[in-house]
C-alpha atoms as a PDB file:
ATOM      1  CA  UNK A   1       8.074 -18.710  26.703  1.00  0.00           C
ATOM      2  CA  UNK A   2       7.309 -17.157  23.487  1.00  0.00           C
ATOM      3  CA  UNK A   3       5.936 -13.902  23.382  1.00  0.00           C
ATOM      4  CA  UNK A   4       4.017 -12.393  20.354  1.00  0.00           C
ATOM      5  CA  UNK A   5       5.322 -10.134  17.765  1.00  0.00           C
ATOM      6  CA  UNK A   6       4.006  -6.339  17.841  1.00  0.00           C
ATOM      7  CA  UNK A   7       1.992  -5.511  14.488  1.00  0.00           C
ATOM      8  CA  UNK A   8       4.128  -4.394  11.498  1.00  0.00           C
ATOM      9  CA  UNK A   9       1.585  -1.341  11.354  1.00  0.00           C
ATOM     10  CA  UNK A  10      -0.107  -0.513  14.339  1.00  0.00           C
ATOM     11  CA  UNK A  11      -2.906   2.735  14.321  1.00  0.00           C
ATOM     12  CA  UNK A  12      -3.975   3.656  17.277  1.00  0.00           C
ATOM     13  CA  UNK A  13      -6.943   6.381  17.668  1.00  0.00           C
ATOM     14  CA  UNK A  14      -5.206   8.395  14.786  1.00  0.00           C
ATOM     15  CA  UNK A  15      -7.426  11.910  14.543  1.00  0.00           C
ATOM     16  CA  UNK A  16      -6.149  14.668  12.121  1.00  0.00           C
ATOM     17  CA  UNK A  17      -7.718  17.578  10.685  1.00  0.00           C
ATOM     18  CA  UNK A  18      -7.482  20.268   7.937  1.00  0.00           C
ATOM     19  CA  UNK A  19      -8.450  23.547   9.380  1.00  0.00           C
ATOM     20  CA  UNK A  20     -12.171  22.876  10.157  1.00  0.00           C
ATOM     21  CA  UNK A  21     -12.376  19.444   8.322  1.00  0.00           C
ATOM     22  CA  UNK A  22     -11.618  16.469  10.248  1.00  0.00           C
ATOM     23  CA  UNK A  23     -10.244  14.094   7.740  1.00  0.00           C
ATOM     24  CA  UNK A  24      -9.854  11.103   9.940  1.00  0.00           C
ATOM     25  CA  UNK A  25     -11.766  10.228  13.406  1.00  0.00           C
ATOM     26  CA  UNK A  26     -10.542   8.080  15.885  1.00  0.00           C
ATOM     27  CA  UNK A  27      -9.303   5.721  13.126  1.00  0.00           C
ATOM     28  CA  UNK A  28      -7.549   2.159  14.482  1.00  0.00           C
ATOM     29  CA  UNK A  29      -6.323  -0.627  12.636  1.00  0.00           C
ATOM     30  CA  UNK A  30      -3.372  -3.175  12.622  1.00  0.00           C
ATOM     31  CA  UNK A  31      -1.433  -4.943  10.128  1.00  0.00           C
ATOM     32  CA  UNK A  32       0.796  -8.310  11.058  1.00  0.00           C
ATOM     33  CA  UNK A  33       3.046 -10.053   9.104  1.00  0.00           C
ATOM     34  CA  UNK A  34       1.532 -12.086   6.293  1.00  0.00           C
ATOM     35  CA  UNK A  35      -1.565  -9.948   6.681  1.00  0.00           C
ATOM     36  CA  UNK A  36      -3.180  -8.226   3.713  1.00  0.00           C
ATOM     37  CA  UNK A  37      -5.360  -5.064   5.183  1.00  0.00           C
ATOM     38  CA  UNK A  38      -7.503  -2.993   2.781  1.00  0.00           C
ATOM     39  CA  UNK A  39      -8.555   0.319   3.207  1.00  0.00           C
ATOM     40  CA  UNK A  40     -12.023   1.062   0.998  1.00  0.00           C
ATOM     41  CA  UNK A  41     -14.680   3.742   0.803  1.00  0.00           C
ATOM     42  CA  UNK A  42     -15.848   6.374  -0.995  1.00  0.00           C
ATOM     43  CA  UNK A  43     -13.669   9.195  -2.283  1.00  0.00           C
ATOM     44  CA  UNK A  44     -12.393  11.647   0.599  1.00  0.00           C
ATOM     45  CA  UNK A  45     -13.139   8.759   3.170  1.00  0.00           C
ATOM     46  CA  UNK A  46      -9.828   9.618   4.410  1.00  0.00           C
ATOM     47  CA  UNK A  47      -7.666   6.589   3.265  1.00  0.00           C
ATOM     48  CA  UNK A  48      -5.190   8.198   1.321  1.00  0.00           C
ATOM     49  CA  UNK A  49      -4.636  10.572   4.462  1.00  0.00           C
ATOM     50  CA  UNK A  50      -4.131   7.570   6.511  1.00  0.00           C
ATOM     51  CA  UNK A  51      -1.734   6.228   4.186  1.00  0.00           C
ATOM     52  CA  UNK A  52       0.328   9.794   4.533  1.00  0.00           C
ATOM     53  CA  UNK A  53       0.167   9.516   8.620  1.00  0.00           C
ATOM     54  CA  UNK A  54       1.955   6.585   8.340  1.00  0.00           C
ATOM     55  CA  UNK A  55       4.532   8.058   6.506  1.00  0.00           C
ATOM     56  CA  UNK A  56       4.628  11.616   8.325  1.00  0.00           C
ATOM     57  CA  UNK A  57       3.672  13.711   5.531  1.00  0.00           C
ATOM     58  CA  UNK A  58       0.779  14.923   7.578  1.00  0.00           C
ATOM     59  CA  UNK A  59       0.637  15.111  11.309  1.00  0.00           C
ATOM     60  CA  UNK A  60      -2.196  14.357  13.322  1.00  0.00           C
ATOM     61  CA  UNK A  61      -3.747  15.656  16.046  1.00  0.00           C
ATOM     62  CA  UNK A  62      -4.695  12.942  18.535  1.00  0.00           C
ATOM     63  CA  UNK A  63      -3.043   9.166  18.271  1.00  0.00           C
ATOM     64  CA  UNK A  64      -0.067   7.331  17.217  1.00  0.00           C
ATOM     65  CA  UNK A  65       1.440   5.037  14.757  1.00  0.00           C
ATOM     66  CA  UNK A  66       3.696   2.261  15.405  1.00  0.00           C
ATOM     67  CA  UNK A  67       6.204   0.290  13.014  1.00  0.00           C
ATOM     68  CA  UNK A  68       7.036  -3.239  14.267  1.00  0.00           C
ATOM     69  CA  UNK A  69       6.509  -1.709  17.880  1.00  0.00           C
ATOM     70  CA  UNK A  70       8.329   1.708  17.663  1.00  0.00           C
ATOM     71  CA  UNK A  71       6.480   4.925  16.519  1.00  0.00           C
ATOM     72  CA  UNK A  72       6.763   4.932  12.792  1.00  0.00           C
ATOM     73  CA  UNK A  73       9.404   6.954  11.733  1.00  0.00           C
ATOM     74  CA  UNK A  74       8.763  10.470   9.848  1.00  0.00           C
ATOM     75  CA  UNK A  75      11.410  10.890   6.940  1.00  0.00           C
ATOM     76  CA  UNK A  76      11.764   8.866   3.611  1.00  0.00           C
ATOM     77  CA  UNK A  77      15.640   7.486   5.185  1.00  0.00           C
ATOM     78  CA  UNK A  78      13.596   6.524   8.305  1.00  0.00           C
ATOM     79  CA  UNK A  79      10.830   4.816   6.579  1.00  0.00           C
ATOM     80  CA  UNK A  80      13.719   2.769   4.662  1.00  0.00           C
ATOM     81  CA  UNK A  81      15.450   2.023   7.738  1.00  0.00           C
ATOM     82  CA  UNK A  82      12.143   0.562   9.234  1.00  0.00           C
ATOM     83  CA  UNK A  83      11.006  -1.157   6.248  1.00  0.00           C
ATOM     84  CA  UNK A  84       8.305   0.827   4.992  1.00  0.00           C
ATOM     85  CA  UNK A  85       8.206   1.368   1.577  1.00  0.00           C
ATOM     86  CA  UNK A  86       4.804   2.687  -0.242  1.00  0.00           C
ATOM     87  CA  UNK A  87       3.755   3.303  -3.995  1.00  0.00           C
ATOM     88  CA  UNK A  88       1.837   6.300  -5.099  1.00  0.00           C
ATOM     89  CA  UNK A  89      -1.492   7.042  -7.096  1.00  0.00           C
ATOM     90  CA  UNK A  90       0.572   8.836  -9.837  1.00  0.00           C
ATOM     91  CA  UNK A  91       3.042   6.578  -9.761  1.00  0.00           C
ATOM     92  CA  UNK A  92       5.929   9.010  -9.540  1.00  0.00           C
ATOM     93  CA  UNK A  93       8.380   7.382 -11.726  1.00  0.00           C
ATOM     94  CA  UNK A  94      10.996   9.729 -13.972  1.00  0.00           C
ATOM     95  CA  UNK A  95       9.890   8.836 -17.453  1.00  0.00           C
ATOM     96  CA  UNK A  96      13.113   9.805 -19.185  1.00  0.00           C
ATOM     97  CA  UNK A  97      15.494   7.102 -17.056  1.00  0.00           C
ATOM     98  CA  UNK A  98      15.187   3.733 -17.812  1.00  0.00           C
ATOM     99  CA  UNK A  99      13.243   1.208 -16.255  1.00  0.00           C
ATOM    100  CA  UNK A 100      16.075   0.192 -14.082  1.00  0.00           C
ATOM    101  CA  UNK A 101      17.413   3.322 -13.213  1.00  0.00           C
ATOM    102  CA  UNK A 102      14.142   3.883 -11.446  1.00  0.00           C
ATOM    103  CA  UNK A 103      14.107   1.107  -9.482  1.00  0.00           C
ATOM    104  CA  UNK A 104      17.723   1.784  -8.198  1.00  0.00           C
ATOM    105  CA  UNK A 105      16.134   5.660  -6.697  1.00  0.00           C
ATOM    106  CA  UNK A 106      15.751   4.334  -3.379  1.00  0.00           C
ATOM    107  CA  UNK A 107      19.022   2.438  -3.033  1.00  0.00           C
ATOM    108  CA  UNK A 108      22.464   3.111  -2.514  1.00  0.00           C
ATOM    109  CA  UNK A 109      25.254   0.820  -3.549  1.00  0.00           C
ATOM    110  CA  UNK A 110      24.892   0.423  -7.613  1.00  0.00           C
ATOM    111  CA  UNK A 111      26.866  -2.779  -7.735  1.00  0.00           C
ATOM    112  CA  UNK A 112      25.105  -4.846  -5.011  1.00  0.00           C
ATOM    113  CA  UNK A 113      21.801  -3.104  -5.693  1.00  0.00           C
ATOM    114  CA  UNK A 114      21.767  -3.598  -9.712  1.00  0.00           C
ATOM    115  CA  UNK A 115      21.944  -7.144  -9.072  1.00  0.00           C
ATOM    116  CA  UNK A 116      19.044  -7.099  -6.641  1.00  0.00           C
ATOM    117  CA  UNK A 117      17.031  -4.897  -9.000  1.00  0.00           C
ATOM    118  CA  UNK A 118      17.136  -7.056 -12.078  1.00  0.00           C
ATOM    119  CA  UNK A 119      16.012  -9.735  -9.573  1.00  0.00           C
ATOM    120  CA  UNK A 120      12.872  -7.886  -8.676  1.00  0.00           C
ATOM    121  CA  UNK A 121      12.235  -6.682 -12.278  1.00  0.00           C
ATOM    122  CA  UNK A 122      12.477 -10.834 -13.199  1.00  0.00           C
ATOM    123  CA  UNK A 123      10.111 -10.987 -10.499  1.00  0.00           C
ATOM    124  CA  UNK A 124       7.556  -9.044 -12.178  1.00  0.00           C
ATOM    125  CA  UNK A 125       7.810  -9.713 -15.784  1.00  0.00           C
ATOM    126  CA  UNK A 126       9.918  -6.754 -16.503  1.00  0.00           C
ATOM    127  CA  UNK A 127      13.425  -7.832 -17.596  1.00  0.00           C
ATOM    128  CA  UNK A 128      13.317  -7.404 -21.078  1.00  0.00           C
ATOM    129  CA  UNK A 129      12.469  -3.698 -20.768  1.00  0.00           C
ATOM    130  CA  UNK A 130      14.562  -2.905 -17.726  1.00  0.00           C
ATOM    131  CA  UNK A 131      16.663  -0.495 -20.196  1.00  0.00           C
ATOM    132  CA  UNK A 132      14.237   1.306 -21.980  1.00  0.00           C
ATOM    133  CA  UNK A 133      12.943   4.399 -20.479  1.00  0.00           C
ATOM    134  CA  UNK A 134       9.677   4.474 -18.637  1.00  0.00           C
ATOM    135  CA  UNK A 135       7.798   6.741 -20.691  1.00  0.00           C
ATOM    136  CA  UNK A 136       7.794   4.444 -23.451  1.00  0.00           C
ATOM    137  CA  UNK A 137       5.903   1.254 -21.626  1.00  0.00           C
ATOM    138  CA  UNK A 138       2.134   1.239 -21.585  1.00  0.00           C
ATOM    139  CA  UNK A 139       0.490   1.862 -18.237  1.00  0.00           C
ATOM    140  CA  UNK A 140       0.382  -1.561 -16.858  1.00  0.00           C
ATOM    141  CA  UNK A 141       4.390  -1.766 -17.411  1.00  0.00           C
ATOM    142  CA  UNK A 142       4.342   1.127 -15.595  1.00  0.00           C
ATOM    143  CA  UNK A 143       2.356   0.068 -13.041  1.00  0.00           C
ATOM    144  CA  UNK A 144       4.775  -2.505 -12.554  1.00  0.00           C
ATOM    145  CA  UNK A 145       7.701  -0.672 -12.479  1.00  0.00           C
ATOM    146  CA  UNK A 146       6.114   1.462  -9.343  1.00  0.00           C
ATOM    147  CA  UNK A 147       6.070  -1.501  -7.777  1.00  0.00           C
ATOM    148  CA  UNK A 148       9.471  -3.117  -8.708  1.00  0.00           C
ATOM    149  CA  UNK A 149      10.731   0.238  -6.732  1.00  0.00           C
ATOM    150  CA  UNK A 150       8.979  -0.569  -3.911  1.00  0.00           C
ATOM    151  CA  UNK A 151       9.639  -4.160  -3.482  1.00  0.00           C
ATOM    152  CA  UNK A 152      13.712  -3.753  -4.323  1.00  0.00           C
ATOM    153  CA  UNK A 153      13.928  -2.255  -0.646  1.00  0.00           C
ATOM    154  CA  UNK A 154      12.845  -5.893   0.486  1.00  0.00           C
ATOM    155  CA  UNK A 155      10.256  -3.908   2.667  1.00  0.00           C
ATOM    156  CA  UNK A 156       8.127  -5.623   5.862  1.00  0.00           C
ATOM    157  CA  UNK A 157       5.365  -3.496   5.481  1.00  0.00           C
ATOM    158  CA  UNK A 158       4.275  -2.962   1.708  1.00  0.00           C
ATOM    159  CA  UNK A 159       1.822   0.278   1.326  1.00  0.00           C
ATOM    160  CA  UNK A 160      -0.380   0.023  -2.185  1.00  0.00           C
ATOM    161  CA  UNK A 161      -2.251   3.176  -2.592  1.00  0.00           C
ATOM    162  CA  UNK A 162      -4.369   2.116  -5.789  1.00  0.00           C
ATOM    163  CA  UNK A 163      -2.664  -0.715  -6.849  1.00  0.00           C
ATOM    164  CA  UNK A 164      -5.480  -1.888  -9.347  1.00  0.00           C
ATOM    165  CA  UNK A 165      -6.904   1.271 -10.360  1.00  0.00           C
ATOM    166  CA  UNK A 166      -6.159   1.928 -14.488  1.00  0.00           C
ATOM    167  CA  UNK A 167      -5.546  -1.971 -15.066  1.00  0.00           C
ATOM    168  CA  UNK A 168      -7.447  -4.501 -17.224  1.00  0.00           C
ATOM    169  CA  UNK A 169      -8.977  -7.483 -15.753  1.00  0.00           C
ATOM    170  CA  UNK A 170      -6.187  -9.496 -16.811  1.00  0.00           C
ATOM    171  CA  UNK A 171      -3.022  -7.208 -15.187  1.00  0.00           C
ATOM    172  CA  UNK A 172      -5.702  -7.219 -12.456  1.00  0.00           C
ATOM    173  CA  UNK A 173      -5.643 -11.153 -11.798  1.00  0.00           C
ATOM    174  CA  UNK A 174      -1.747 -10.753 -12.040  1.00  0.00           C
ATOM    175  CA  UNK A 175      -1.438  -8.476  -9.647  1.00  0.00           C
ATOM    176  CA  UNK A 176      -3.574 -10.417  -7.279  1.00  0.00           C
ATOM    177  CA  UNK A 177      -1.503 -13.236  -7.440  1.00  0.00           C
ATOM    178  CA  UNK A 178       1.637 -11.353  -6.999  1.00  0.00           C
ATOM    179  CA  UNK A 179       0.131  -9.188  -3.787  1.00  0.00           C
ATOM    180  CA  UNK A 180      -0.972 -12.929  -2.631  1.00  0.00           C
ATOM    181  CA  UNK A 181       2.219 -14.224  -2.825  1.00  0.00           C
ATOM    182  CA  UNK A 182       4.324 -11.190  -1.085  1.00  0.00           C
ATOM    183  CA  UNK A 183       1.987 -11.680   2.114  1.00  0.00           C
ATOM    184  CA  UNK A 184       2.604 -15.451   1.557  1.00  0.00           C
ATOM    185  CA  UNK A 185       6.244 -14.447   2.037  1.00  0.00           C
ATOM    186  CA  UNK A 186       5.227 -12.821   5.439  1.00  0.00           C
ATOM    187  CA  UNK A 187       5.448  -9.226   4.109  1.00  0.00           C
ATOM    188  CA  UNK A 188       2.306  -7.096   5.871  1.00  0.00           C
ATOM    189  CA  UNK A 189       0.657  -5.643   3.128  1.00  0.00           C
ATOM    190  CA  UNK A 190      -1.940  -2.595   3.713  1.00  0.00           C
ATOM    191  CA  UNK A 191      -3.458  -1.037   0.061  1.00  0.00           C
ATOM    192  CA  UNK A 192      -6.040   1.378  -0.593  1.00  0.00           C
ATOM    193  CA  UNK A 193      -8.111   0.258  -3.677  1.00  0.00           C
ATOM    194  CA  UNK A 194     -11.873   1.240  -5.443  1.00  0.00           C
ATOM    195  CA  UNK A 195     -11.624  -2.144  -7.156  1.00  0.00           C
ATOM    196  CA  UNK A 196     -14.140  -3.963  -5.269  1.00  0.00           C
ATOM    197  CA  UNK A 197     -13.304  -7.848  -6.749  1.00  0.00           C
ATOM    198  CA  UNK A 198      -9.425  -6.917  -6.642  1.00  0.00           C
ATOM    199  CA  UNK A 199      -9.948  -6.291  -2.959  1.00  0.00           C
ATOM    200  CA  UNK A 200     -12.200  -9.412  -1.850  1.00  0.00           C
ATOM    201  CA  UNK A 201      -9.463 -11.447  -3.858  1.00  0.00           C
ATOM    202  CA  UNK A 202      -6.191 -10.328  -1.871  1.00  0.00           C
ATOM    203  CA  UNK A 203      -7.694  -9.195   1.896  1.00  0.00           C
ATOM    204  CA  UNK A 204      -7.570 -10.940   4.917  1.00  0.00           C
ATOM    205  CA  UNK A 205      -9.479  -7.826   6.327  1.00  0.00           C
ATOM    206  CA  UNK A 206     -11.245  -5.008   4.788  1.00  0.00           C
ATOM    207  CA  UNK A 207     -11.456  -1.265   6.959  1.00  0.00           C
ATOM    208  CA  UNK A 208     -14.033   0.828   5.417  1.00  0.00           C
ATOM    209  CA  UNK A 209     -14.173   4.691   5.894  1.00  0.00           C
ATOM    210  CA  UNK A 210     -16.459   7.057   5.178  1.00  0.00           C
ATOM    211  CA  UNK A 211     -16.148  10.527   6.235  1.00  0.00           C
ATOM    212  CA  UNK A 212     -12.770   9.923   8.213  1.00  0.00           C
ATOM    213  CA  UNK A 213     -14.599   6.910  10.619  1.00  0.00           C
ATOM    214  CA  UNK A 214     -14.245   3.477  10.216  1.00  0.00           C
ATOM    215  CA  UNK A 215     -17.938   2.065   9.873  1.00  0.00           C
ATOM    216  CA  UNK A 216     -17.030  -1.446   9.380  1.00  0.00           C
ATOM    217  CA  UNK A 217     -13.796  -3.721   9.706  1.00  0.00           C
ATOM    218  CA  UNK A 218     -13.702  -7.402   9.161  1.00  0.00           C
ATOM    219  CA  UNK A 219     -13.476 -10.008   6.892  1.00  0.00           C
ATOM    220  CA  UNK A 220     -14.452  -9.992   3.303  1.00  0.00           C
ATOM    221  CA  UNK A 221     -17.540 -11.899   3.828  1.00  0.00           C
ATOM    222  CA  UNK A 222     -18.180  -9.881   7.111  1.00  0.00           C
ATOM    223  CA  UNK A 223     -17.928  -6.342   5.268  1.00  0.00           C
ATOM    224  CA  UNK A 224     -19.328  -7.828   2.215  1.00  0.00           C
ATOM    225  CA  UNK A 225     -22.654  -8.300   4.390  1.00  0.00           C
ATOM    226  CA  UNK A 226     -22.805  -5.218   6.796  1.00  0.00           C
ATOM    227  CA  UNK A 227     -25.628  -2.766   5.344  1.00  0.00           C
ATOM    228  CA  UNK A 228     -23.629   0.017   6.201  1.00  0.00           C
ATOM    229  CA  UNK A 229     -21.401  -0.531   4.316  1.00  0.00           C
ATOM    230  CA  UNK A 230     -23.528  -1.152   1.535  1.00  0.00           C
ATOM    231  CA  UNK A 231     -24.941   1.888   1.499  1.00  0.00           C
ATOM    232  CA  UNK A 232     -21.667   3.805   1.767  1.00  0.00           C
ATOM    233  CA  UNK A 233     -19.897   2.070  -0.464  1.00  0.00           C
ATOM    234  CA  UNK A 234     -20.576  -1.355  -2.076  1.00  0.00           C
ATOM    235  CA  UNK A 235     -23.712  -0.926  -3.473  1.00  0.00           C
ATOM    236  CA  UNK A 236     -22.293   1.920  -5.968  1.00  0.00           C
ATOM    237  CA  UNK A 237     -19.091   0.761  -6.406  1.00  0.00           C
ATOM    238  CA  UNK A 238     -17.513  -0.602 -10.106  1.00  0.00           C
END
């Protein structure tokens, strides 16, 4: 008999709170593998905070948060271990090493690794600049590059906080097709985006917060239509 695989992410009544603010309320959601999740709503909803629960830079109050059916672990090392692997807003990149030299930050063995880098940079269109230093490339590059670091881990659960934001319509419809294809791979994919189209493009499921409580969660078409959502969110967003 076959039994079913636990989520890749799994949030479970997840409550935490900054002194007297409570940034997210009784917040649930799950990720499988294949999945794309997305995580929209206005700014200070709470989704970034999320994001950092999952990784343990902030600890909340009520509620848990399994990886692959263990709690998620709560250091970078244990994050790696579990296949967790997440890219930033600001990127985060050291602008005076080269391309590839950032990508190789989260790994270990340079001989093995290197090789598995260059494949990810080929990946993502960045092979011809993989020795140039990252503060030369235009944003999109760099973009790019914060993802290349990710992705060389070979991680099950991909975090995108922002993925889209600062890109062109054209980088946009590239990264679509490349988040597409990584949850086509099986990789669980959860992002945080403002980039309305991007979103309805890549999600199986969109979780909308506002004010740290999930006011809607379903499909595209499902959240697309919910009024209130609409007037949380959609109906100013760019």
């Amino acid at each position: 008999m076959q039994t079913t695989p636990p989520p890749r992410l799994e949030v479970s009544g997840l409550e935490v709170r900054f002194g007297g603010l409570t940034a997210l309320d009784d917040v649930s959601l799950t990720v499988g593998d294949g999945q794309t999740v997305a995580l929209i709503g206005p700014n200070g909803a709470g989704k970034t905070t999320l994001f950092n629960a999952v990784c343990g830079l902030v600890r909340p109050r009520r509620g848990t948060v399994g990886v692959a059916g263990r709690p998620a672990p709560s250091s970078p090392t244990g994050l790696l271990a579990a296949g967790v692997a997440r890219t930033l807003q600001g990127l985060g990149l050291f602008e005076q090493l080269s391309v590839l030299e950032n990508v190789l930050v989260p790994l270990s063995s340079l001989r093995r690794d290197a090789e598995r880098a260059r494949a990810v940079l080929a990946d993502l269109d960045l092979a011809s600049v993989a020795d140039r230093p990252v503060g030369t490339l235009p944003y999109p590059e760099r973009k790019r590059v914060a993802l290349a670091r990710a992705l060389v881990t070979d991680p099950g659960l991909l975090l995108l906080d922002e993925p889209a934001g600062g890109l062109g319509s054209a980088d946009i419809d590239a990264l679509a097709a490349t988040v597409r294809a990584l949850a086509e791979d099986g990789r669980a994919v959860a992002l945080v985006e403002h980039h309305v189209d991007f979103v309805m493009a890549v999600a199986d499921r969109i979780v909308v917060l506002d004010f740290g409580k999930v006011i809607a969660a379903g499909t595209p078409d499902e959240v697309r239509g919910d009024p209130a959502v609409e007037a949380a969110y959609l109906g100013g967003a760019s």
